[in-house]
PDB file of N, CA and C in Angstrom:
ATOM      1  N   UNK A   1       0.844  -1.189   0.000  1.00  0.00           N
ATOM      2  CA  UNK A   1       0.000   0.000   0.000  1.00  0.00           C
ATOM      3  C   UNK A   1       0.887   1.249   0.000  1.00  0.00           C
ATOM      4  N   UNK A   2       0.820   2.178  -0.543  1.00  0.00           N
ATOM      5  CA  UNK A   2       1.132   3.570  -0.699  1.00  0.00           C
ATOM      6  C   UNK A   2       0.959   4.307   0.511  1.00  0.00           C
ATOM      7  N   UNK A   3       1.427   5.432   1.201  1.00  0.00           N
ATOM      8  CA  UNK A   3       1.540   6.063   1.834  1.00  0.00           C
ATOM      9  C   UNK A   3       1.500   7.096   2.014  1.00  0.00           C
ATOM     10  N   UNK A   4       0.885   8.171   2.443  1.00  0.00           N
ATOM     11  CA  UNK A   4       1.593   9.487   2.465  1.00  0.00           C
ATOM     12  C   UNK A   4       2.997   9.948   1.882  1.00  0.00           C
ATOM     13  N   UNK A   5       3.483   9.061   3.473  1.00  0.00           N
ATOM     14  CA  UNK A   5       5.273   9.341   3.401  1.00  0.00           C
ATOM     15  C   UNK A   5       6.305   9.045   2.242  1.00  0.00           C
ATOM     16  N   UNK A   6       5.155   7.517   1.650  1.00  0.00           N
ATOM     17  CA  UNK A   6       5.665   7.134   0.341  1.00  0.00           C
ATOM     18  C   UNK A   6       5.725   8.383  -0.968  1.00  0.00           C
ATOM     19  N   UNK A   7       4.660   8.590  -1.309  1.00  0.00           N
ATOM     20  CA  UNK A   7       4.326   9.686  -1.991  1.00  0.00           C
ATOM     21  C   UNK A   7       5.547  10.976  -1.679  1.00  0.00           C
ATOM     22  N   UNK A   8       5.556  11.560  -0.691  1.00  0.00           N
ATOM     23  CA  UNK A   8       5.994  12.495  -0.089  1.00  0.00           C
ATOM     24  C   UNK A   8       7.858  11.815  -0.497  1.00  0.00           C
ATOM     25  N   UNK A   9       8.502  11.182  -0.461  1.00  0.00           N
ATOM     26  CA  UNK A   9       9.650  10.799  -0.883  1.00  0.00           C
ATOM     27  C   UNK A   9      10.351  10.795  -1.805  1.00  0.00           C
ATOM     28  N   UNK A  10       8.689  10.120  -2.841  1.00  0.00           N
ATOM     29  CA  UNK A  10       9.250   9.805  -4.246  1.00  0.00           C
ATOM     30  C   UNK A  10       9.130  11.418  -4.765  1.00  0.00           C
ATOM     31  N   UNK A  11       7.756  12.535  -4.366  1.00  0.00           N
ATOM     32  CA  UNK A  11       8.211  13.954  -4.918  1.00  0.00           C
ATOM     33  C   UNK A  11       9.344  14.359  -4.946  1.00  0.00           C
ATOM     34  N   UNK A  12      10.260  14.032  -3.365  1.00  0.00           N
ATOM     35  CA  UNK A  12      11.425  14.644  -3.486  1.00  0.00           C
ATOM     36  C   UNK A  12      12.817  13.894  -4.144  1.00  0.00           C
ATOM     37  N   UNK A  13      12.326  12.707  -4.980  1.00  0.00           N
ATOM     38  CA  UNK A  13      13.322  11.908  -5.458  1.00  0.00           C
ATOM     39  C   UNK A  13      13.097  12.379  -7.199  1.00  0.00           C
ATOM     40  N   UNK A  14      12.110  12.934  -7.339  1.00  0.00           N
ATOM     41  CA  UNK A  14      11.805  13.465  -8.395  1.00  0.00           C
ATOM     42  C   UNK A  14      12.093  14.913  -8.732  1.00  0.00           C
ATOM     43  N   UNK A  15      12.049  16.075  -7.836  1.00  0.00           N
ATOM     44  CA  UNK A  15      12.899  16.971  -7.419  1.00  0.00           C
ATOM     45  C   UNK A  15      14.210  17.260  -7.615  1.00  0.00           C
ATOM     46  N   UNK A  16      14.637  16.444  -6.595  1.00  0.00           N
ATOM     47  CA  UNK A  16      15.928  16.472  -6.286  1.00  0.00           C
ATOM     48  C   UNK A  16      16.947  15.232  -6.634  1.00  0.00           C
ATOM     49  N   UNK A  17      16.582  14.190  -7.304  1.00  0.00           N
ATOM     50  CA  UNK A  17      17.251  13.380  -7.631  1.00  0.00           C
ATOM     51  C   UNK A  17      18.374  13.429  -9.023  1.00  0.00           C
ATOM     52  N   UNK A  18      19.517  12.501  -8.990  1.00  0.00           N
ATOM     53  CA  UNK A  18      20.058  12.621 -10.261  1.00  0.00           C
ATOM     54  C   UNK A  18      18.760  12.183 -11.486  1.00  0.00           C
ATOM     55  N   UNK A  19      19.809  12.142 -12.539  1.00  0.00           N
ATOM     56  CA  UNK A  19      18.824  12.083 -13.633  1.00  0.00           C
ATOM     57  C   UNK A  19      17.944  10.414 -13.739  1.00  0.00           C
ATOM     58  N   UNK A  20      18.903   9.678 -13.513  1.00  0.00           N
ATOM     59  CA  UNK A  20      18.333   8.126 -13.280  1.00  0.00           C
ATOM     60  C   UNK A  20      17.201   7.877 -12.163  1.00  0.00           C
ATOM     61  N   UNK A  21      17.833   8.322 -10.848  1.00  0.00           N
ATOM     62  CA  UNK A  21      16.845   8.065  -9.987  1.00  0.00           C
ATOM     63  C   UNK A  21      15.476   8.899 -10.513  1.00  0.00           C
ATOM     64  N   UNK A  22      15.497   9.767 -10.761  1.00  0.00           N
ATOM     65  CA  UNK A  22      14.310  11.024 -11.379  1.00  0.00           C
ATOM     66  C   UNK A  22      13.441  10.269 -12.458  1.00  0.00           C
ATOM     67  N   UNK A  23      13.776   9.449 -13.062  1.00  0.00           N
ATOM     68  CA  UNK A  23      13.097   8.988 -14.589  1.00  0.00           C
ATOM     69  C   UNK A  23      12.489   7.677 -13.472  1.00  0.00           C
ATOM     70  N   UNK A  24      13.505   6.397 -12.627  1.00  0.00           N
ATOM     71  CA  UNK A  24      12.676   5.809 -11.854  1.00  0.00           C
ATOM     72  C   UNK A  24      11.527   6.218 -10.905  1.00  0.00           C
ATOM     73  N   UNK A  25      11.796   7.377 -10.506  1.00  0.00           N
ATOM     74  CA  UNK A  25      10.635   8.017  -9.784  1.00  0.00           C
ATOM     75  C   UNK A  25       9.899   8.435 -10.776  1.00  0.00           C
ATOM     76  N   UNK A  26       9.815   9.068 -11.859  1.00  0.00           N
ATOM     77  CA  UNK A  26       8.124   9.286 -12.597  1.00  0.00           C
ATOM     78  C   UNK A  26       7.794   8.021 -13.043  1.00  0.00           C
ATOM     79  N   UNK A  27       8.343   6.987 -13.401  1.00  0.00           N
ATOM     80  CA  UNK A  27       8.073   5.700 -13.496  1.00  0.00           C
ATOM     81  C   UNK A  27       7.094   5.391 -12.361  1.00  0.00           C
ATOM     82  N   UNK A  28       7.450   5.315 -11.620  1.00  0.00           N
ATOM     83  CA  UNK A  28       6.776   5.218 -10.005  1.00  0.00           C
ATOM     84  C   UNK A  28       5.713   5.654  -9.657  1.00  0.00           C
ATOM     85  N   UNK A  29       5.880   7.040 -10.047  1.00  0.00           N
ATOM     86  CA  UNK A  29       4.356   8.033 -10.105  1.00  0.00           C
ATOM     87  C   UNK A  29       3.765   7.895 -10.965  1.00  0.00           C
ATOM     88  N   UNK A  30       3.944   7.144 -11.809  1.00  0.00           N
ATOM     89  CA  UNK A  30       3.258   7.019 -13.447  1.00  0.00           C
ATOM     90  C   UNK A  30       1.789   5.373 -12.945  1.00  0.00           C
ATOM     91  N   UNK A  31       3.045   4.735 -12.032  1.00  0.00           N
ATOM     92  CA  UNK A  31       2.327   3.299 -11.868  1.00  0.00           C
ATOM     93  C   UNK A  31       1.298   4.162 -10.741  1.00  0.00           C
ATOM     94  N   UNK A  32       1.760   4.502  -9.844  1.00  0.00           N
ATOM     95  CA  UNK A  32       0.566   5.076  -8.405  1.00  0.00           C
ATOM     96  C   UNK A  32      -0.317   5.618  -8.896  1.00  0.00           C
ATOM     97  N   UNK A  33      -0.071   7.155  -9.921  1.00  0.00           N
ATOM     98  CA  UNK A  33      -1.295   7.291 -10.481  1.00  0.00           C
ATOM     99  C   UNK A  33      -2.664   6.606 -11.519  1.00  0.00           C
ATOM    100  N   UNK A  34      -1.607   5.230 -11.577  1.00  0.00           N
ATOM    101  CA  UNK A  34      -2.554   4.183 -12.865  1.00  0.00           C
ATOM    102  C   UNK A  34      -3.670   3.609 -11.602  1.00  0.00           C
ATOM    103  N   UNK A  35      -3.245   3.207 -10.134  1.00  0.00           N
ATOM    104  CA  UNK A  35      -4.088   2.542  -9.728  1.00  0.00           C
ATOM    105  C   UNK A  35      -4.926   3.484  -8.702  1.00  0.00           C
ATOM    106  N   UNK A  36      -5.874   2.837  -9.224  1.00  0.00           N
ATOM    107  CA  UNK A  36      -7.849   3.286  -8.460  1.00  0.00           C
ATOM    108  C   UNK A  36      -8.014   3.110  -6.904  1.00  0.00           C
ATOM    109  N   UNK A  37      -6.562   1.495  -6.792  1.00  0.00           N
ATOM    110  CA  UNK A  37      -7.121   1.406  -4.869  1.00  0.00           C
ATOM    111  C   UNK A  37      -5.965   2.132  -4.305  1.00  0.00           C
ATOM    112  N   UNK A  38      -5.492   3.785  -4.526  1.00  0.00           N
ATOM    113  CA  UNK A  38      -5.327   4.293  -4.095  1.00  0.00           C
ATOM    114  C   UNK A  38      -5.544   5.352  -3.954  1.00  0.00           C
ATOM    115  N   UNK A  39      -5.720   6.066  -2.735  1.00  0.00           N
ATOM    116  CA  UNK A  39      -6.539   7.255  -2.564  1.00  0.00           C
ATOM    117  C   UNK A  39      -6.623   8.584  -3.496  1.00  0.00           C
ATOM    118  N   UNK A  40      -7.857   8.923  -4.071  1.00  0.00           N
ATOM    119  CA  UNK A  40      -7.496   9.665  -4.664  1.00  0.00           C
ATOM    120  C   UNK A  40      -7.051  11.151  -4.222  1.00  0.00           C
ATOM    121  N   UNK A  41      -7.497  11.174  -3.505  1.00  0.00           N
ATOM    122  CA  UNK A  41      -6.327  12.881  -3.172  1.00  0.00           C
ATOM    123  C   UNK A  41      -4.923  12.546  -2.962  1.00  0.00           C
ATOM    124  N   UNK A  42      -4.267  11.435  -2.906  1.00  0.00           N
ATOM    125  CA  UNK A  42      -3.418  10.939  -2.612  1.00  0.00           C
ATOM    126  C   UNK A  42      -2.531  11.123  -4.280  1.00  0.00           C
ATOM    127  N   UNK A  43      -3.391  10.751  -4.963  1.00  0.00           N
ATOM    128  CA  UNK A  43      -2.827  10.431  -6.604  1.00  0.00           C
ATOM    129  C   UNK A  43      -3.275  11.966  -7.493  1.00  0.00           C
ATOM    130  N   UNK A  44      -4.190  12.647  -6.543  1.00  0.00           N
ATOM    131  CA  UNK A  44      -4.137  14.067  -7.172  1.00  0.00           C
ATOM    132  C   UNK A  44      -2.970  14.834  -6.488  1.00  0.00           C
ATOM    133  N   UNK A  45      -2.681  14.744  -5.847  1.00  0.00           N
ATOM    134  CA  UNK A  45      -1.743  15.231  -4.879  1.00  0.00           C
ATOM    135  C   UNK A  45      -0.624  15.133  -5.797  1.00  0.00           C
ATOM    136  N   UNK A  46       0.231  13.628  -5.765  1.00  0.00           N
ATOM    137  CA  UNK A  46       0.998  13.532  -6.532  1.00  0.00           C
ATOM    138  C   UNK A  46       1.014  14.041  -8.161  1.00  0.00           C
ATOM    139  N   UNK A  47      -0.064  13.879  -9.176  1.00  0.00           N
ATOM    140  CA  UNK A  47       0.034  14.294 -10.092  1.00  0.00           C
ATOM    141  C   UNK A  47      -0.330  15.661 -10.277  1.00  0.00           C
ATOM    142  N   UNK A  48      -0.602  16.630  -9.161  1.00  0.00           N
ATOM    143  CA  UNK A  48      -0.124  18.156  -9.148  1.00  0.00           C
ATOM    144  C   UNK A  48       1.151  18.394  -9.480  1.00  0.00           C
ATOM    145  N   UNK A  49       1.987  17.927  -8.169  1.00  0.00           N
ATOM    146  CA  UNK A  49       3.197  17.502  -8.130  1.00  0.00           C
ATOM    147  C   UNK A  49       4.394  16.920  -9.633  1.00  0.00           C
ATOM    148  N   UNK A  50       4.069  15.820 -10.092  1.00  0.00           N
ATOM    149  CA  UNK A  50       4.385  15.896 -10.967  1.00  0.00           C
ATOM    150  C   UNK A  50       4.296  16.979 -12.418  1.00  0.00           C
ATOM    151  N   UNK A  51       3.385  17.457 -12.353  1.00  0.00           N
ATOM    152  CA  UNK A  51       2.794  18.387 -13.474  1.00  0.00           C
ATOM    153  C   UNK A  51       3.522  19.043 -13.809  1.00  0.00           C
ATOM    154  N   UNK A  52       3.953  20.071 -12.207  1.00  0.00           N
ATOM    155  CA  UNK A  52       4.461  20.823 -11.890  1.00  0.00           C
ATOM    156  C   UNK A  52       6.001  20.448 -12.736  1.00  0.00           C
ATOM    157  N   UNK A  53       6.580  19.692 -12.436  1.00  0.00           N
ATOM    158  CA  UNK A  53       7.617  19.443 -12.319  1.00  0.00           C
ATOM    159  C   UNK A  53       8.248  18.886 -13.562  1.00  0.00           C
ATOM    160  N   UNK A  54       7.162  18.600 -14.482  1.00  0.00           N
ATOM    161  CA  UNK A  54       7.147  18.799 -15.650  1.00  0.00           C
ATOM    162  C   UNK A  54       7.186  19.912 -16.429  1.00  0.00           C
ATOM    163  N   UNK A  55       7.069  20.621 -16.331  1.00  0.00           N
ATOM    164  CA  UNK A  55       6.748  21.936 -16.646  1.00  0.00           C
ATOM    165  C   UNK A  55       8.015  22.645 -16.371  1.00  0.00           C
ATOM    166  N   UNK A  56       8.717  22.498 -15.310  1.00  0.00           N
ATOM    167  CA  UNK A  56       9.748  23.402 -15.298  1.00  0.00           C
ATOM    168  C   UNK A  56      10.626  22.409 -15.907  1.00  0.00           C
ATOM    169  N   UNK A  57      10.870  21.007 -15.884  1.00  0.00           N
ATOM    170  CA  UNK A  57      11.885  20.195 -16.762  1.00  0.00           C
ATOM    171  C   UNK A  57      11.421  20.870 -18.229  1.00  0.00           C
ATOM    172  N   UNK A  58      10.817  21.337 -18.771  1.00  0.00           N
ATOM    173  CA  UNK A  58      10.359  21.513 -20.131  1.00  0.00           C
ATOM    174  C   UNK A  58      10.740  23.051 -20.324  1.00  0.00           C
ATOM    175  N   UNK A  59      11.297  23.671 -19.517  1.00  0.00           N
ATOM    176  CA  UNK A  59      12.077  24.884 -19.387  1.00  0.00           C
ATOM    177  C   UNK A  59      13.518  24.897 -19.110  1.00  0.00           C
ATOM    178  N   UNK A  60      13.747  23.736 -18.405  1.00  0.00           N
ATOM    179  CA  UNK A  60      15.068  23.636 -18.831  1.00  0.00           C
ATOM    180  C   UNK A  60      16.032  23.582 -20.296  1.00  0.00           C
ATOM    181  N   UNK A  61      16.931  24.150 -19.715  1.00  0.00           N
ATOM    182  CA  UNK A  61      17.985  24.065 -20.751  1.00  0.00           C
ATOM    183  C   UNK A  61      18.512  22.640 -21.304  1.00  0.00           C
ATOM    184  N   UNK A  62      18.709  21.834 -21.689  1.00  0.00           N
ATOM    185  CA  UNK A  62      19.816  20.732 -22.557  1.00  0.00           C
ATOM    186  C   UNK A  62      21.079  20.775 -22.894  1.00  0.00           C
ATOM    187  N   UNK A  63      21.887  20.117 -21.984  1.00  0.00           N
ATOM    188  CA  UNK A  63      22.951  19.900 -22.986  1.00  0.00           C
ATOM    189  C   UNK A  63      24.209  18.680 -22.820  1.00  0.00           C
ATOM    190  N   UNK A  64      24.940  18.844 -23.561  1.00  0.00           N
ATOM    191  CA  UNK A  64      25.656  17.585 -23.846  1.00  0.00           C
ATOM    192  C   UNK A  64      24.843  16.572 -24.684  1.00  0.00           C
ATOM    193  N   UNK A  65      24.180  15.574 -23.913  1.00  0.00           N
ATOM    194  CA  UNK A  65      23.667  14.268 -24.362  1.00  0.00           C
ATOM    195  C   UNK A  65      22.941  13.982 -23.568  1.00  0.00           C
ATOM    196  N   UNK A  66      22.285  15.393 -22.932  1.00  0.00           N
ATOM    197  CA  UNK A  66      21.153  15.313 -22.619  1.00  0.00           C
ATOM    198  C   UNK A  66      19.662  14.855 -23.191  1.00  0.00           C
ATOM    199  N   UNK A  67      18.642  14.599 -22.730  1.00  0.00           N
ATOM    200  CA  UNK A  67      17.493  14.456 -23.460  1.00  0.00           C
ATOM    201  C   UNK A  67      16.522  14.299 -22.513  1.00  0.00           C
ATOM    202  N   UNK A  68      15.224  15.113 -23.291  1.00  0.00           N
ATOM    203  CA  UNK A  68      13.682  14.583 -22.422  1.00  0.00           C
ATOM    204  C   UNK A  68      12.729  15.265 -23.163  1.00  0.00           C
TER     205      UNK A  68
END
């Protein structure tokens, strides 16, 4: 079962994580928000969260051999 605290972790692994851990964490949030037996303010919560955080990755700059 999912958690608050769970939730609350993976935001900041998504945040603040390198680039690997960051792609496993929306992976993560991608599966929590697929399932129904979890709460939904719980999975709106998170996909605020993510949105968000999309949005400023999509303002970032690129470079090297970067990609997203």
């Amino acid at each position: 079962m999912t958690t608050v605290k769970e939730v609350h972790q993976l935001m900041q692994k998504i945040e603040h994580g390198d680039v690997v851990s960051r792609a496993f964490a929306r992976q993560k949030a991608s599966d929590i928000l697929a399932t129904k037996s979890i709460d939904l303010s719980l999975r709106q919560t998170l996909a605020d969260h993510l949105n968000q955080e999309n949005l400023l990755l999509a303002l970032k700059t690129t470079v090297g051999d970067d990609s997203y």
